[in-house]
C-alpha atoms as a PDB file:
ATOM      1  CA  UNK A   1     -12.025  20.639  -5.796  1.00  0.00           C
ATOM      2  CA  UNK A   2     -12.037  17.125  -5.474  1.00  0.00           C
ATOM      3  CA  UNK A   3     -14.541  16.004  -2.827  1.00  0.00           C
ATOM      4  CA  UNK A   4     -12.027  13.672  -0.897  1.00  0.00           C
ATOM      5  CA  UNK A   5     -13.193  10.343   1.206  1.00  0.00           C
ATOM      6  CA  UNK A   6     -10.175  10.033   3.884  1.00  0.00           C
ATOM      7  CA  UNK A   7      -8.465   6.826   3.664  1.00  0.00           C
ATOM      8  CA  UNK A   8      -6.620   7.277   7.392  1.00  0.00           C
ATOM      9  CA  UNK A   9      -7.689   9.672  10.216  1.00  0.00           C
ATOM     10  CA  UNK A  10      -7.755   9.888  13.978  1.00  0.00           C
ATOM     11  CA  UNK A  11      -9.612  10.870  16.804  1.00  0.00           C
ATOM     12  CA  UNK A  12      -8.106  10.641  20.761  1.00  0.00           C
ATOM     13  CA  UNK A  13      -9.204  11.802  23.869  1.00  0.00           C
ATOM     14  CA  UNK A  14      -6.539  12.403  25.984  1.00  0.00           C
ATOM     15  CA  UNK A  15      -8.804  11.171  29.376  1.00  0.00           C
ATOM     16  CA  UNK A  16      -9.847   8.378  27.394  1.00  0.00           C
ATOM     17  CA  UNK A  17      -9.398   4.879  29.760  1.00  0.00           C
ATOM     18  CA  UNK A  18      -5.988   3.293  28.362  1.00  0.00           C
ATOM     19  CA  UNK A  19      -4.992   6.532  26.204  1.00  0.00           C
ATOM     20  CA  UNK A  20      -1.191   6.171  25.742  1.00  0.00           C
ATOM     21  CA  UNK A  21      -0.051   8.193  22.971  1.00  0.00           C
ATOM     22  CA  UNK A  22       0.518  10.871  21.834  1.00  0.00           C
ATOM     23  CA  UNK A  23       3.083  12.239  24.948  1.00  0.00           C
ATOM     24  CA  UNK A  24       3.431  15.481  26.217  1.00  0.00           C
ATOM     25  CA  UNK A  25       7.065  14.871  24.000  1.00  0.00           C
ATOM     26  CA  UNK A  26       4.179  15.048  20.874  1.00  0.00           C
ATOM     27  CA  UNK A  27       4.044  19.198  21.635  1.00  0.00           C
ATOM     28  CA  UNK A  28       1.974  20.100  18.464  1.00  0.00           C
ATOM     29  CA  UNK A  29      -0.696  17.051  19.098  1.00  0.00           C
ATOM     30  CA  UNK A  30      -1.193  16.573  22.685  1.00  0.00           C
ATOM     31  CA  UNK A  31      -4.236  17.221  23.162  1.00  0.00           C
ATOM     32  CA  UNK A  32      -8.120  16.081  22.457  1.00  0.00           C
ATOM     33  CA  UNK A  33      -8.945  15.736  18.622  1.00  0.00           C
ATOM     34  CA  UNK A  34     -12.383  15.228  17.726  1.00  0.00           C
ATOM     35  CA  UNK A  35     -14.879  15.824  15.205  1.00  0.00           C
ATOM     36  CA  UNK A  36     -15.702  19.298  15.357  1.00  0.00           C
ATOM     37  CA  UNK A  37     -11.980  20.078  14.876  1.00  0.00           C
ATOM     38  CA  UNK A  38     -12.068  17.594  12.044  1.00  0.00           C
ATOM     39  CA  UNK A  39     -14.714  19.885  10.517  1.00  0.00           C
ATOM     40  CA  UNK A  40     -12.893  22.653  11.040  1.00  0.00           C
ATOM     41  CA  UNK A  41      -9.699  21.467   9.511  1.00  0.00           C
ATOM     42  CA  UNK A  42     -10.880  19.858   6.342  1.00  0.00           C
ATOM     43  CA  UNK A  43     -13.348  22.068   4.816  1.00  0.00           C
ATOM     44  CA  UNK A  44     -14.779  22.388   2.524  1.00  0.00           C
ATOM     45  CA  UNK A  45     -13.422  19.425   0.750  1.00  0.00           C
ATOM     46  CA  UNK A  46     -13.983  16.347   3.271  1.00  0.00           C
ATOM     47  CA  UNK A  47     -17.095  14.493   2.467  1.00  0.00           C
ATOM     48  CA  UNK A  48     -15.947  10.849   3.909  1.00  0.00           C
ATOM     49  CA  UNK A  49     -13.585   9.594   6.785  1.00  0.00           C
ATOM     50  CA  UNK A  50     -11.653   5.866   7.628  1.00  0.00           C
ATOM     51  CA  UNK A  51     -11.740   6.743  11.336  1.00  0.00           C
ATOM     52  CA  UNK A  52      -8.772   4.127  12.282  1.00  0.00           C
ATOM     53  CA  UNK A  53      -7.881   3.022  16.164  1.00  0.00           C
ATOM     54  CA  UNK A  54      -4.444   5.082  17.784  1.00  0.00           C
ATOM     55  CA  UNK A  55      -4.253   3.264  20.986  1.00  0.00           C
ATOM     56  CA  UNK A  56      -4.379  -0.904  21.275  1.00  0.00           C
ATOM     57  CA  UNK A  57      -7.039  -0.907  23.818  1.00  0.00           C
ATOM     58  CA  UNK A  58     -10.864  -2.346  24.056  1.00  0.00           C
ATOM     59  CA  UNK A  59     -11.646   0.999  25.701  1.00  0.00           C
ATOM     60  CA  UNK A  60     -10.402   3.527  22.858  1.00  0.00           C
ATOM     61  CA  UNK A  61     -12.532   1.175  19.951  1.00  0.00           C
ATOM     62  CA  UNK A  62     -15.883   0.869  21.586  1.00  0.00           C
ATOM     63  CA  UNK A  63     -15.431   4.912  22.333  1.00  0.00           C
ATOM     64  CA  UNK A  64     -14.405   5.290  18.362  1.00  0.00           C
ATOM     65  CA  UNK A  65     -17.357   3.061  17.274  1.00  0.00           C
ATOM     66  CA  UNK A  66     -19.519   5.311  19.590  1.00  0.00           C
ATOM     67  CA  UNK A  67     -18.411   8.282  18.687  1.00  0.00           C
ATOM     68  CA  UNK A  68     -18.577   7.038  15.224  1.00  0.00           C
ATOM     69  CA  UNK A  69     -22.623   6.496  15.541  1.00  0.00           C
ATOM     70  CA  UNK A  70     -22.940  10.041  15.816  1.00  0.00           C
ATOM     71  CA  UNK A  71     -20.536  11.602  13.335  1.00  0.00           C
ATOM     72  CA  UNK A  72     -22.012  11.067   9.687  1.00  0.00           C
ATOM     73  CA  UNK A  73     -18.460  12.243   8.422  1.00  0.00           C
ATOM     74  CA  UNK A  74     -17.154   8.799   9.821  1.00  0.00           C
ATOM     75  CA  UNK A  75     -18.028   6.587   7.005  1.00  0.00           C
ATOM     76  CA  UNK A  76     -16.158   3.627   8.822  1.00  0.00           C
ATOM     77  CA  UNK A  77     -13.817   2.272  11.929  1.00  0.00           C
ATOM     78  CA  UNK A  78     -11.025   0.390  11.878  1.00  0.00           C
ATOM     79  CA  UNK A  79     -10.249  -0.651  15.520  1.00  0.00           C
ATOM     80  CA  UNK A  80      -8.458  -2.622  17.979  1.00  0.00           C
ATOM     81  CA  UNK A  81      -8.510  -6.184  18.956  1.00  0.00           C
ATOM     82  CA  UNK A  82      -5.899  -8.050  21.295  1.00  0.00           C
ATOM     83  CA  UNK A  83      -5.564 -10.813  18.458  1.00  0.00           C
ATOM     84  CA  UNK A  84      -3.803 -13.342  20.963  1.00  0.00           C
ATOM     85  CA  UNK A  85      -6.551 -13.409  23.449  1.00  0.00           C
ATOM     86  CA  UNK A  86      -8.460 -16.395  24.147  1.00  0.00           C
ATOM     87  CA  UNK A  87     -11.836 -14.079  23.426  1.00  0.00           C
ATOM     88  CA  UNK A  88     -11.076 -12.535  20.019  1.00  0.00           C
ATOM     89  CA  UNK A  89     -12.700 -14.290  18.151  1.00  0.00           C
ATOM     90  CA  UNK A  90     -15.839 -13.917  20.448  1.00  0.00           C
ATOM     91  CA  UNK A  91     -15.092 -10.107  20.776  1.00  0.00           C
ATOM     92  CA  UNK A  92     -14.521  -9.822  16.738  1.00  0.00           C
ATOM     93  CA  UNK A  93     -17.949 -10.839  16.121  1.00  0.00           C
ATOM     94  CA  UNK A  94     -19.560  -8.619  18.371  1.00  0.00           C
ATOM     95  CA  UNK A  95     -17.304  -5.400  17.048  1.00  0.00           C
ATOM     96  CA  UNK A  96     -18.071  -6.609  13.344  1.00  0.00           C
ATOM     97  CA  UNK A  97     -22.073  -6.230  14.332  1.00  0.00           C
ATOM     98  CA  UNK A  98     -21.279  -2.251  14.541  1.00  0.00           C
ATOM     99  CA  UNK A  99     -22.434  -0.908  11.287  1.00  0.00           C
ATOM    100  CA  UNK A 100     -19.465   0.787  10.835  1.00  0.00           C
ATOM    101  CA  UNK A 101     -16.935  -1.230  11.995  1.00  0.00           C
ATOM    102  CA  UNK A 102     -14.793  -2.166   8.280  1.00  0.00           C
ATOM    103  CA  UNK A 103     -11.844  -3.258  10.171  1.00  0.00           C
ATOM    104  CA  UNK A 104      -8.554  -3.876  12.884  1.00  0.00           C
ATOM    105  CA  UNK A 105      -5.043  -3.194  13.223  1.00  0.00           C
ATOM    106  CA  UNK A 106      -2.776  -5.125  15.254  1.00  0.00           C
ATOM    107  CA  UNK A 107      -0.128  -2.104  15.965  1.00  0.00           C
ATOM    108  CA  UNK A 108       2.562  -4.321  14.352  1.00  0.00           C
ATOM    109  CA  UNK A 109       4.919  -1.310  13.997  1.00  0.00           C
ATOM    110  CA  UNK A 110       5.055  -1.642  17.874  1.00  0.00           C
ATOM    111  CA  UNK A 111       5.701  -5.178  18.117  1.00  0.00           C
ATOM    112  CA  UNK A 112       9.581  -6.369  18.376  1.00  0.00           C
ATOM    113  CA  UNK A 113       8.777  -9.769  16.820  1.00  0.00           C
ATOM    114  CA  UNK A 114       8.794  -8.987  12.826  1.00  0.00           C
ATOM    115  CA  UNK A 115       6.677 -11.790  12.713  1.00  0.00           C
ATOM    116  CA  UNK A 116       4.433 -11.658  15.327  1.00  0.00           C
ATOM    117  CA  UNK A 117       1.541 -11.697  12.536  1.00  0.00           C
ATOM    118  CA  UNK A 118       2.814 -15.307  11.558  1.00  0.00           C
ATOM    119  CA  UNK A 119       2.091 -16.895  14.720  1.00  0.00           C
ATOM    120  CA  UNK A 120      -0.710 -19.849  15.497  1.00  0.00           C
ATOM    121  CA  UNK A 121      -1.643 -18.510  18.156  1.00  0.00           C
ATOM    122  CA  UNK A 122      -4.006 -15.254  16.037  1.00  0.00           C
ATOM    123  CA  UNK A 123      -4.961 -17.762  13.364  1.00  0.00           C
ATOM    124  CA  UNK A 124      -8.707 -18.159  15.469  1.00  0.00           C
ATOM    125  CA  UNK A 125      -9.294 -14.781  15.338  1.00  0.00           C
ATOM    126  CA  UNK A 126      -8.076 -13.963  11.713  1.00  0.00           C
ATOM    127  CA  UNK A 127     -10.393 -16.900  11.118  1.00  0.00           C
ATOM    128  CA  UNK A 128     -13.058 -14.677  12.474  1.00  0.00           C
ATOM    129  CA  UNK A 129     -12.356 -11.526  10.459  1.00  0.00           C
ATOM    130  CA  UNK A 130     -12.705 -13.147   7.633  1.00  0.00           C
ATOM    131  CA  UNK A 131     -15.833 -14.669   8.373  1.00  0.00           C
ATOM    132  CA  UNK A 132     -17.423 -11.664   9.252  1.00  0.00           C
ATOM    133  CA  UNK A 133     -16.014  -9.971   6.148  1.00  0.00           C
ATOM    134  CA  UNK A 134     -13.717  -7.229   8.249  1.00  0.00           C
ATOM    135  CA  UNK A 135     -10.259  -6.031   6.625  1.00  0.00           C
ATOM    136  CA  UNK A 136      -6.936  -5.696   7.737  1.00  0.00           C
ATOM    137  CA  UNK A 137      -4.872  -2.684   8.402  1.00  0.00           C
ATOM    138  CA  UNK A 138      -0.972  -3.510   8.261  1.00  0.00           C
ATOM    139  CA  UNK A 139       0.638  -1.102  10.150  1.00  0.00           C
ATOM    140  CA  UNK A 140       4.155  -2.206   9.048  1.00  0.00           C
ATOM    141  CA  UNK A 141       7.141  -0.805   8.706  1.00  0.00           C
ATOM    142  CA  UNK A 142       9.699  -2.048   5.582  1.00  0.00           C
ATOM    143  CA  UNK A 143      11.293  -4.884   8.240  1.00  0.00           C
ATOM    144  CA  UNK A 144       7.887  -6.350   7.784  1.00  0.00           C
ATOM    145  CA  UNK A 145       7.581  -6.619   4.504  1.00  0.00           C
ATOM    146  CA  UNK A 146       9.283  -9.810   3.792  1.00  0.00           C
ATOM    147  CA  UNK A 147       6.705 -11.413   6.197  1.00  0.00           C
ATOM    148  CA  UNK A 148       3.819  -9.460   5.014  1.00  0.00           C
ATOM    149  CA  UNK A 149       4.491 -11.417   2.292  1.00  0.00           C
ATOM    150  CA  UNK A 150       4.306 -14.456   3.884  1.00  0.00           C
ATOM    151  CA  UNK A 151       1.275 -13.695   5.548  1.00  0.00           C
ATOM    152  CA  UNK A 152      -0.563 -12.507   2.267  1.00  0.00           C
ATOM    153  CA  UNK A 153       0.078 -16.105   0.721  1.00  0.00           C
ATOM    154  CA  UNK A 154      -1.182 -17.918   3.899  1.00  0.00           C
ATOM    155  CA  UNK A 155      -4.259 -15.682   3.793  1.00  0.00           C
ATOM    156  CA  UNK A 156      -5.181 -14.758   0.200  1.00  0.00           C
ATOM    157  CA  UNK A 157      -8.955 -14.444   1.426  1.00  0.00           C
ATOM    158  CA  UNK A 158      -8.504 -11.724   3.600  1.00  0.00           C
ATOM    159  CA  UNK A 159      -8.480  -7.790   2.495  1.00  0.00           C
ATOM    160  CA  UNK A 160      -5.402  -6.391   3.449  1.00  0.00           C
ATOM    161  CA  UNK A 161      -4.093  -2.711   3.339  1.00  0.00           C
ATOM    162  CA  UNK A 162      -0.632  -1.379   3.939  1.00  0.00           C
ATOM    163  CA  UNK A 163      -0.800   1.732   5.966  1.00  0.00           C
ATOM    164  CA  UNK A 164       1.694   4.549   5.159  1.00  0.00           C
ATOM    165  CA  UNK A 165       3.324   2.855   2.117  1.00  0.00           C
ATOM    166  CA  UNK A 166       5.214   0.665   4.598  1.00  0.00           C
ATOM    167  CA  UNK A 167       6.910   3.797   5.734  1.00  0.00           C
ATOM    168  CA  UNK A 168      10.254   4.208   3.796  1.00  0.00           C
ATOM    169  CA  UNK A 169      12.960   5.796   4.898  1.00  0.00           C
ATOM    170  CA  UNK A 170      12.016   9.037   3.348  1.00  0.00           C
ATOM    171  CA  UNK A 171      14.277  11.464   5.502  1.00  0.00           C
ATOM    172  CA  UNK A 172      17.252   9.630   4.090  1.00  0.00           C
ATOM    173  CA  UNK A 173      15.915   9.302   0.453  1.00  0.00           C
ATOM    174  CA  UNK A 174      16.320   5.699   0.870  1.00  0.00           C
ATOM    175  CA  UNK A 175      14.406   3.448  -1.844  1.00  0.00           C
ATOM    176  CA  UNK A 176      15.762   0.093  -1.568  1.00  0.00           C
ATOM    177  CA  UNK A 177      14.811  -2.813  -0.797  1.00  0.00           C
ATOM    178  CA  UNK A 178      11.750  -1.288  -0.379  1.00  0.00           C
ATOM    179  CA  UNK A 179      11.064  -0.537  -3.639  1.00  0.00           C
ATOM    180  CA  UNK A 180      11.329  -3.882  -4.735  1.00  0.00           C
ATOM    181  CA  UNK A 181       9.705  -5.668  -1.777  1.00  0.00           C
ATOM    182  CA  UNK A 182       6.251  -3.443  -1.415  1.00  0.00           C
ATOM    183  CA  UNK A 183       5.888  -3.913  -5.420  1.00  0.00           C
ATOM    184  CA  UNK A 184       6.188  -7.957  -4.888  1.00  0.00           C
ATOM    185  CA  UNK A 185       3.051  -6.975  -2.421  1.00  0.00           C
ATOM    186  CA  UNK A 186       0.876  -5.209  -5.250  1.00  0.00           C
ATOM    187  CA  UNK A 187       1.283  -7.960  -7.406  1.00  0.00           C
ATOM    188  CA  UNK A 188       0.275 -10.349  -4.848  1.00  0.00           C
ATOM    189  CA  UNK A 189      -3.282  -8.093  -4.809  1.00  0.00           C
ATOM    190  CA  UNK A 190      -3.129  -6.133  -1.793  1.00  0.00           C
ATOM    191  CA  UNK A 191      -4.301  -2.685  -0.994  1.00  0.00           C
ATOM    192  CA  UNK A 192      -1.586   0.058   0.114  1.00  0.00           C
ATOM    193  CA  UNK A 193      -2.466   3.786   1.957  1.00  0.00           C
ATOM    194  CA  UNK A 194      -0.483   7.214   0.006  1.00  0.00           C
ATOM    195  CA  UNK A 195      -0.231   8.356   3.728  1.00  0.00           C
ATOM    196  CA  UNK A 196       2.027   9.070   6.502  1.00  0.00           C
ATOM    197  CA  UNK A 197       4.658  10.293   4.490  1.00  0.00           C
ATOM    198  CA  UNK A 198       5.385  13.612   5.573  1.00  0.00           C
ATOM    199  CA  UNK A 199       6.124  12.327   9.343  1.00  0.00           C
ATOM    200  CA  UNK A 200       8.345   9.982   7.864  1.00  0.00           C
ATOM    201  CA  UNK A 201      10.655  12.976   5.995  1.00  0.00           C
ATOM    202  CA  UNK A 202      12.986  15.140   8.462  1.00  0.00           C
ATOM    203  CA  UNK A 203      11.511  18.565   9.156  1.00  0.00           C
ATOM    204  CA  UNK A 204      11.996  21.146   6.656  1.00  0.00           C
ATOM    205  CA  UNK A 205      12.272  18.626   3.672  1.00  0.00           C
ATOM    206  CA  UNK A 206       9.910  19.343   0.896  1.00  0.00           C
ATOM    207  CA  UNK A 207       6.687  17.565  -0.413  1.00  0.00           C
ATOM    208  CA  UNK A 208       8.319  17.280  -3.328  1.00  0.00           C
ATOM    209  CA  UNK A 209      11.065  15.415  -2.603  1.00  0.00           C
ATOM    210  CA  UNK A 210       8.283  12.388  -1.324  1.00  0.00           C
ATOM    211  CA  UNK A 211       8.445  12.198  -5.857  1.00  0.00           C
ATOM    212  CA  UNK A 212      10.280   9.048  -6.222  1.00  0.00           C
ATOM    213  CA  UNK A 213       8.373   7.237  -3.546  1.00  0.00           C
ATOM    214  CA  UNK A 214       4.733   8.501  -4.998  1.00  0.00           C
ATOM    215  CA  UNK A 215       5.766   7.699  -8.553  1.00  0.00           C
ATOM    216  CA  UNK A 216       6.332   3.965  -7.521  1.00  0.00           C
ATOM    217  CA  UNK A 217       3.371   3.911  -5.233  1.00  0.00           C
ATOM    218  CA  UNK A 218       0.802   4.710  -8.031  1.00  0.00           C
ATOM    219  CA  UNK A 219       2.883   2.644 -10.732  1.00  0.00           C
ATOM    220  CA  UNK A 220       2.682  -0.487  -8.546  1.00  0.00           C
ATOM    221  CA  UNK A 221      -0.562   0.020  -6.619  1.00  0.00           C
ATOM    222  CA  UNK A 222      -2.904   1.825  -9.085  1.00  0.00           C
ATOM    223  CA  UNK A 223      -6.259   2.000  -8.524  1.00  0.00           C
ATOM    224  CA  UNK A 224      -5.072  -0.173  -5.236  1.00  0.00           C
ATOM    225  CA  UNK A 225      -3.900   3.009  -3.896  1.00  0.00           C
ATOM    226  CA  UNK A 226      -5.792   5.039  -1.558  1.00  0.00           C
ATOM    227  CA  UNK A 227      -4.914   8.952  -0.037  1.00  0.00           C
ATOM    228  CA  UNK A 228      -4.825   9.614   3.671  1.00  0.00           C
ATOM    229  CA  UNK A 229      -4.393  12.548   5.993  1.00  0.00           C
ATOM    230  CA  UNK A 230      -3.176  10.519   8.691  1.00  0.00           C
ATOM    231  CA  UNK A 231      -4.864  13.978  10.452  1.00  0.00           C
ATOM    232  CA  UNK A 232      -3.760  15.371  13.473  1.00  0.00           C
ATOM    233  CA  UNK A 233      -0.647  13.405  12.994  1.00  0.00           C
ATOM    234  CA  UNK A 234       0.070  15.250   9.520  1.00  0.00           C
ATOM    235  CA  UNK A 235       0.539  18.195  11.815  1.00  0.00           C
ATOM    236  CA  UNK A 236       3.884  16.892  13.405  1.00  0.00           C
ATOM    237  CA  UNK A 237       5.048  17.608  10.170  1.00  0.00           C
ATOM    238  CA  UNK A 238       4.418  21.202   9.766  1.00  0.00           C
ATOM    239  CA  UNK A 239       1.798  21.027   7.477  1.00  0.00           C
ATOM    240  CA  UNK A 240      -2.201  20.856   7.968  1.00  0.00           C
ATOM    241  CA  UNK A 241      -4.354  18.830   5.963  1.00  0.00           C
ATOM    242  CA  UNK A 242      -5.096  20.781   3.271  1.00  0.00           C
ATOM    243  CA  UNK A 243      -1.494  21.465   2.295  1.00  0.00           C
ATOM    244  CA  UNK A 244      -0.472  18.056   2.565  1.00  0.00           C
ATOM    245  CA  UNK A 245      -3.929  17.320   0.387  1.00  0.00           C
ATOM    246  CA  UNK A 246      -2.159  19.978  -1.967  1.00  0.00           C
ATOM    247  CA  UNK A 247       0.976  18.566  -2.375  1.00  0.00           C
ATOM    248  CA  UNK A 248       0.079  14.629  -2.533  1.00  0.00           C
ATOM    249  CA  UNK A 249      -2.451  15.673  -5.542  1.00  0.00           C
ATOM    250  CA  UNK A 250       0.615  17.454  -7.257  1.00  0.00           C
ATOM    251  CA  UNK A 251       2.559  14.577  -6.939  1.00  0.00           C
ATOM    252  CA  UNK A 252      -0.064  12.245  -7.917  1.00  0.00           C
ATOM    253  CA  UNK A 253      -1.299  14.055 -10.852  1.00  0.00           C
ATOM    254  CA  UNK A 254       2.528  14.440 -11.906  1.00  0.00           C
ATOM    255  CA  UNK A 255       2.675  10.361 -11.466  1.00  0.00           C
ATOM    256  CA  UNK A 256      -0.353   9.628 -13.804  1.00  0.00           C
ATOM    257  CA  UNK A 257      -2.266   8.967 -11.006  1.00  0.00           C
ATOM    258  CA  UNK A 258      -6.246   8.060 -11.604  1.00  0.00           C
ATOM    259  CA  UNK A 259      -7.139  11.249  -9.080  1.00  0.00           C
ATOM    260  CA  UNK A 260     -10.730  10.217  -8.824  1.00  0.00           C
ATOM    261  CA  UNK A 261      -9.375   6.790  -7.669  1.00  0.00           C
ATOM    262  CA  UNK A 262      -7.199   7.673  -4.900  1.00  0.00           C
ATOM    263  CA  UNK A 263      -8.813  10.696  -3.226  1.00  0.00           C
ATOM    264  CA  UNK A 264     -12.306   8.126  -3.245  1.00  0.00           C
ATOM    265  CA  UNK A 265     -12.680   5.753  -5.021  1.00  0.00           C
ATOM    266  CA  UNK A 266     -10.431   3.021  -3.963  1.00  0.00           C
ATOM    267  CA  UNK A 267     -11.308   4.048  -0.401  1.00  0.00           C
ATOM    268  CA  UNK A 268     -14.804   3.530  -1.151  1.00  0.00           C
ATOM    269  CA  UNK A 269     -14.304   0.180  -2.532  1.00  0.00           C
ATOM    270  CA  UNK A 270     -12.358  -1.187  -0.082  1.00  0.00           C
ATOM    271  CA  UNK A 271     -13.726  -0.215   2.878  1.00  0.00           C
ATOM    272  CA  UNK A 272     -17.279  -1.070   1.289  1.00  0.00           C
ATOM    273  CA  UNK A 273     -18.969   2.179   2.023  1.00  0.00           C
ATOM    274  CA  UNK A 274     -21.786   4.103   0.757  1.00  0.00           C
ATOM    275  CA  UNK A 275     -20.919   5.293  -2.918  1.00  0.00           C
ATOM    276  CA  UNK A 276     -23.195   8.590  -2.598  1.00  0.00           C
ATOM    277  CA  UNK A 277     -22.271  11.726  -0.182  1.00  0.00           C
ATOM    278  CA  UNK A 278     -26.291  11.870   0.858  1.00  0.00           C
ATOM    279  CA  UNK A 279     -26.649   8.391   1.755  1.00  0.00           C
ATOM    280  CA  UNK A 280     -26.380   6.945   5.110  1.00  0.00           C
ATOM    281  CA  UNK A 281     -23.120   5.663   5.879  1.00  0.00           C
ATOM    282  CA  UNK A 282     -22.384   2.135   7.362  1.00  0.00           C
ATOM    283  CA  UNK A 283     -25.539   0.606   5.333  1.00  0.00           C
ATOM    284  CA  UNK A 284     -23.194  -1.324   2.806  1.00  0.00           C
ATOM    285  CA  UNK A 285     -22.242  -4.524   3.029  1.00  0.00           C
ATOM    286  CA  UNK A 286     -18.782  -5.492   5.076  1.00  0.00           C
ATOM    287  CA  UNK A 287     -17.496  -7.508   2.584  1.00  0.00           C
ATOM    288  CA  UNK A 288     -15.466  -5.260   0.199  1.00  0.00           C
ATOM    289  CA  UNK A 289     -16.370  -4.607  -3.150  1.00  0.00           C
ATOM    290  CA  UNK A 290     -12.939  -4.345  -5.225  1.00  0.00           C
ATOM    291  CA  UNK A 291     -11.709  -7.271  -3.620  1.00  0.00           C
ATOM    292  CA  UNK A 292     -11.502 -10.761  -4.657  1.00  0.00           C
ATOM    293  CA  UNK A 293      -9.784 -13.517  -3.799  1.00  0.00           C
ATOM    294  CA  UNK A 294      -6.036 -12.986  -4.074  1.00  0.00           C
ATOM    295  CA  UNK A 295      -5.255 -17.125  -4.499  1.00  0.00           C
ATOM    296  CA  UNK A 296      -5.321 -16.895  -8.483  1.00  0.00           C
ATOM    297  CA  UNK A 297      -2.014 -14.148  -8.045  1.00  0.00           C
ATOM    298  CA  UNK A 298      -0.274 -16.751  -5.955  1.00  0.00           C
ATOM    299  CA  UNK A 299      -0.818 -20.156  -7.437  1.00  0.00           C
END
């Protein structure tokens, strides 16, 4: 078995100050997910985790970043910032001194404005990300993409991922325009998450028929392309993580996927973690390893 680094995982407290989601409407999640239960869910084949932010509050980072500290499975934190504040950039600096802080994610997905991520008033605290080397999770959905776009050219500096492969309509089967859109993103250099699909297909629908989308993903993305759980949220699905660990391997073995690649090593590289399952996590540099400048793809 492959030993797997986690590109996209959770952990919530449900009495955590500011916890929002998930609802009691959320029946097979609602309720505390932490690291034992991560453990417990993922073995034997979890060696490395991307713990990422699920509420957009100061409160819910510092606790993941704590909790974090003490969890050597945690390899790194993406977290929170209110990117329109007067003190981001202040508070970005002091987050990005956490050893394992990697990165943030604006909950854009949440956001009316599609372009919310275009606006002057974040550019100081982008500014700061990149100069303390910290990546950026898009949580977009395909309305976004045009603009992610946008942003990508205006920032060709900055490490960017796409979390969930944009998430396509996958109940319907739809492909377009997101096919074409999210490949104009890979060759503009950025970094995209095989995640979140299976909560984006109607219940009952089959792994397989996620096929067309993971073929694409791994044609366009390559060794760009990274695998997450999106654990406990997989669950809402029907499946647990190692069937949905199952079943994106299939699909990415049947795609001519580099395995190796998306189950760690583009992970790894992006995120700029330790390389070695015995050494301490959090001790590499922030900046990330795979990535250079994007500006030569956009000229």
């Amino acid at each position: 078995m492959t030993r797997v680094i986690d590109a996209h995982q959770h952990f919530w407290s449900l009495t955590t100050p500011g916890h929002s989601w998930p609802t009691t409407a959320e029946v097979a999640i609602h309720r505390d997910f932490l690291p034992q239960d991560l453990t417990e869910a993922t073995s034997p084949a979890l060696v490395g985790t991307i713990l990422v932010q699920s509420q957009p509050t100061d409160q819910d980072t510092d606790w993941l970043i704590a909790l974090a500290d003490r969890t050597p499975l945690v390899r790194a934190v993406v977290g929170w910032v209110d990117l329109t504040a007067p003190g981001a950039p202040d508070r970005i600096k002091a987050l990005a001194a956490a050893p394992k802080l990697r990165g943030l994610r604006p909950m854009l997905q949440s956001i009316p404005d599609t372009d919310w991520l275009l606006q002057p008033a974040i550019v100081p605290a982008l500014e700061a990300m990149q100069a303390a080397g910290l990546r950026l999770d898009a949580l977009v959905q395909p309305r976004h993409l045009e603009m992610l776009a946008r942003f990508v050219e205006r920032w060709p500096d900055l490490p960017i991922v796409i979390d969930h492969a944009a998430k396509p309509d996958a109940a319907n089967g739809t492909l377009d325009p997101w096919r074409a859109r999210i490949a104009t993103l890979s060759r503009l250099g950025v970094h995209c998450k095989l995640s979140g699909l299976r909560t984006e297909q109607a219940r009952g629908q089959p792994a397989a028929a996620l096929a067309p989308y993971v073929d694409h993903l791994v044609s366009a993305f390559g060794e760009r392309l990274m695998w997450g759980s999106d654990w406990p949220v997989v669950l809402m699905s029907g499946d647990d993580w190692h069937q949905w660990y199952a079943d994106a391997r299939h699909l990415a073995v049947q795609a001519g996927a580099d395995v190796a690649s998306l189950f760690s090593g583009a992970a790894t590289r992006f995120y700029g973690i330790a390389t070695d399952d015995d050494a301490a996590p959090g001790l590499q540099p922030h900046r990330c390893a795979g990535f250079q400048s994007r500006r030569r793809n956009i000229q």
